[in-house]
Protein backbone atom coordinates (compact mmCIF):
# COMPACT_ATOMS: atom_id res chain seq x y z
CA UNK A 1 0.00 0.00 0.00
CA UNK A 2 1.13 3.33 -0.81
CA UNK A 3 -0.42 6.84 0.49
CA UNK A 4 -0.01 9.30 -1.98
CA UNK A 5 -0.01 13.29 -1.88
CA UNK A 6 -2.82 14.70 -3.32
CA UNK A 7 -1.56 16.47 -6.35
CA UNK A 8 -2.89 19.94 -7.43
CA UNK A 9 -5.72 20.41 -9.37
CA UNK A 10 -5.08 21.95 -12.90
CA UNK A 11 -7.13 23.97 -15.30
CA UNK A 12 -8.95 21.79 -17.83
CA UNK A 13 -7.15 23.35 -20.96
CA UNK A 14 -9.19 25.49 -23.65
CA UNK A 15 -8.45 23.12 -26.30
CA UNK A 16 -10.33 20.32 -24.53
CA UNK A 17 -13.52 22.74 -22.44
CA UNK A 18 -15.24 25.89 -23.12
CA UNK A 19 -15.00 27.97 -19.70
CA UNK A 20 -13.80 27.43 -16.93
CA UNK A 21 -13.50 23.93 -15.71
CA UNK A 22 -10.76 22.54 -13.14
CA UNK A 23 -9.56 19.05 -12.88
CA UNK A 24 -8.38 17.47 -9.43
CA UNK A 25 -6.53 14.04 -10.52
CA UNK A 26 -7.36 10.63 -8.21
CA UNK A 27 -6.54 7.92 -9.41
CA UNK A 28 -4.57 6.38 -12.55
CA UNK A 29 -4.41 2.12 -12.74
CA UNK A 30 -0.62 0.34 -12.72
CA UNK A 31 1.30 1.04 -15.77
CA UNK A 32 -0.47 -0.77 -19.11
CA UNK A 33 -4.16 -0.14 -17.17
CA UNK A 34 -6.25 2.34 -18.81
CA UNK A 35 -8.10 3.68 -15.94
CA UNK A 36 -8.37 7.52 -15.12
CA UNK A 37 -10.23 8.74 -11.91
CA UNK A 38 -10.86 12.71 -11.64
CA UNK A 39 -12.96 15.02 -9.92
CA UNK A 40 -13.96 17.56 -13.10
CA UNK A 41 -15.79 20.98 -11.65
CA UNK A 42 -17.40 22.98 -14.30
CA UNK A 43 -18.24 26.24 -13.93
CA UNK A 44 -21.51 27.87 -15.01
CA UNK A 45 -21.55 27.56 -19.07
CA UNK A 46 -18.65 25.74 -19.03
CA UNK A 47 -18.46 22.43 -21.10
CA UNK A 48 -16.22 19.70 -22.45
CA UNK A 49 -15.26 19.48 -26.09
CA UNK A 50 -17.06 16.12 -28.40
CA UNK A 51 -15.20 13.60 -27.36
CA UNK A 52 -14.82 9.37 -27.10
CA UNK A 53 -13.64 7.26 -25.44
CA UNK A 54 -11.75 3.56 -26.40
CA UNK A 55 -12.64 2.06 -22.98
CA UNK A 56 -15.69 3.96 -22.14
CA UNK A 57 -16.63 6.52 -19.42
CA UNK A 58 -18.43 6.35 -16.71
CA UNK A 59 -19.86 9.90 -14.79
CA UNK A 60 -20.87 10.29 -11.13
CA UNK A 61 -22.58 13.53 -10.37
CA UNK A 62 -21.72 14.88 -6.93
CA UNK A 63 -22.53 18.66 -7.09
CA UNK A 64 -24.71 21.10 -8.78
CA UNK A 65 -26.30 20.88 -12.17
CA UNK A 66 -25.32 19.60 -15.23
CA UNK A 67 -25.84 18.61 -18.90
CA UNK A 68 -25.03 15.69 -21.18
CA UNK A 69 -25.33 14.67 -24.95
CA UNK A 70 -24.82 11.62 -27.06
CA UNK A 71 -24.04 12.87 -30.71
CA UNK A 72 -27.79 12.54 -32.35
CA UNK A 73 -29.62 12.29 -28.92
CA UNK A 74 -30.65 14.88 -26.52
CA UNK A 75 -29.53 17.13 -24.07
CA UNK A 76 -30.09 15.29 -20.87
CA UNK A 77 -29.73 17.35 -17.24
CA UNK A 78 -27.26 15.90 -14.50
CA UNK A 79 -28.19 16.15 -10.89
CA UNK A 80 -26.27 14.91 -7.54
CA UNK A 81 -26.46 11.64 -7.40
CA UNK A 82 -26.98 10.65 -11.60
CA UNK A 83 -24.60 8.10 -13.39
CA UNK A 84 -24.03 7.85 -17.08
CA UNK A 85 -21.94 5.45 -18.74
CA UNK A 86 -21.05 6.17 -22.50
CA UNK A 87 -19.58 3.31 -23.98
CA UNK A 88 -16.86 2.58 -26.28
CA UNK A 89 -16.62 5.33 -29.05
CA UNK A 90 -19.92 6.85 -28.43
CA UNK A 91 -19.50 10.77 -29.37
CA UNK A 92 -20.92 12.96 -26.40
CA UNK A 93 -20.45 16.17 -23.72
CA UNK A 94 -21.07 17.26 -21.02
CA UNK A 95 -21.01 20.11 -18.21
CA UNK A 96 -22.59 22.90 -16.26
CA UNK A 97 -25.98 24.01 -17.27
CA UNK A 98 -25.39 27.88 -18.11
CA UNK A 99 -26.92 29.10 -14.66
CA UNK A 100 -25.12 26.35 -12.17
CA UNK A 101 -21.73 25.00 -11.38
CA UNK A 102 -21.50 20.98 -11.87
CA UNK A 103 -19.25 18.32 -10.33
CA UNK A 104 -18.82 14.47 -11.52
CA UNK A 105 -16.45 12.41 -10.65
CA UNK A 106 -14.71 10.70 -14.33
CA UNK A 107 -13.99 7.17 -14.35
CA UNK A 108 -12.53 6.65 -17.76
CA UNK A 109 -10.91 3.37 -19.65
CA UNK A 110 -8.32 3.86 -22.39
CA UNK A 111 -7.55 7.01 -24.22
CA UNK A 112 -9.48 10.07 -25.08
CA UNK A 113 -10.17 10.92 -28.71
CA UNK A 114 -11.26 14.74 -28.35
CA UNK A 115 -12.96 16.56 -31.61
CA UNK A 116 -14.73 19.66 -31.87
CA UNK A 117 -16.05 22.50 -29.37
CA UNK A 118 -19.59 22.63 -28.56
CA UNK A 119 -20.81 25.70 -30.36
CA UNK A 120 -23.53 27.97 -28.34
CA UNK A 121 -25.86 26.92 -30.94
CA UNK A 122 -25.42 22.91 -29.78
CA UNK A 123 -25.20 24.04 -26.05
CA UNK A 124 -28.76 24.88 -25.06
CA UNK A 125 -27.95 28.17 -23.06
């Protein structure tokens, strides 16, 4: 067993998220795993970029509001306490709704492939 320090959080990088969003690291699996835990905090408006994932994703919502999208489904609102799981290469985003600030825990599998922003005209503001 080995305690580790908690390392600082970073700013989810405008590339990747529209607004502000901050990233506090948990967990990574033994080298060759694929598994990434993070606490993601969006702030209101902000948003991740389309994006996949090779091993899937599963999202735990522990604060605040929050939206979701599969590409060609609809917007679907996160609340404390919601999962999602998007599987394997399933196009989606998520993030704050545009008046509230939104928390989810990220359990990801494998690599992220990221693609385009959200425009305001996708992101039902």
């Amino acid at each position: 067993m080995e305690k580790k320090p908690t390392p600082p959080s970073r700013k989810g990088p405008s590339e990747l998220f529209t607004g502000d969003v901050w990233i506090d690291p948990i967990a990574s699996g033994e080298e060759g795993s694929g598994l990434s835990v993070a606490a993601v905090h969006f702030m209101p408006g902000a948003r991740s970029a389309w994006h996949t994932h090779r091993g899937g994703q599963t999202l735990y919502v522990t604060d605040g509001e929050g939206l979701v999208q599969a590409q060609g489904q609809e917007v679907a609102t996160l609340r404390p306490g919601d999962i999602v799981f998007t599987p394997t290469g399933e196009w989606h985003w998520h993030g704050a709704t545009p008046d509230n600030t939104m928390t989810h825990l990220s359990i990801t599998d494998g690599p992220t492939e990221w693609g385009d922003h959200v425009t305001d005209d996708e992101y039902p503001g």
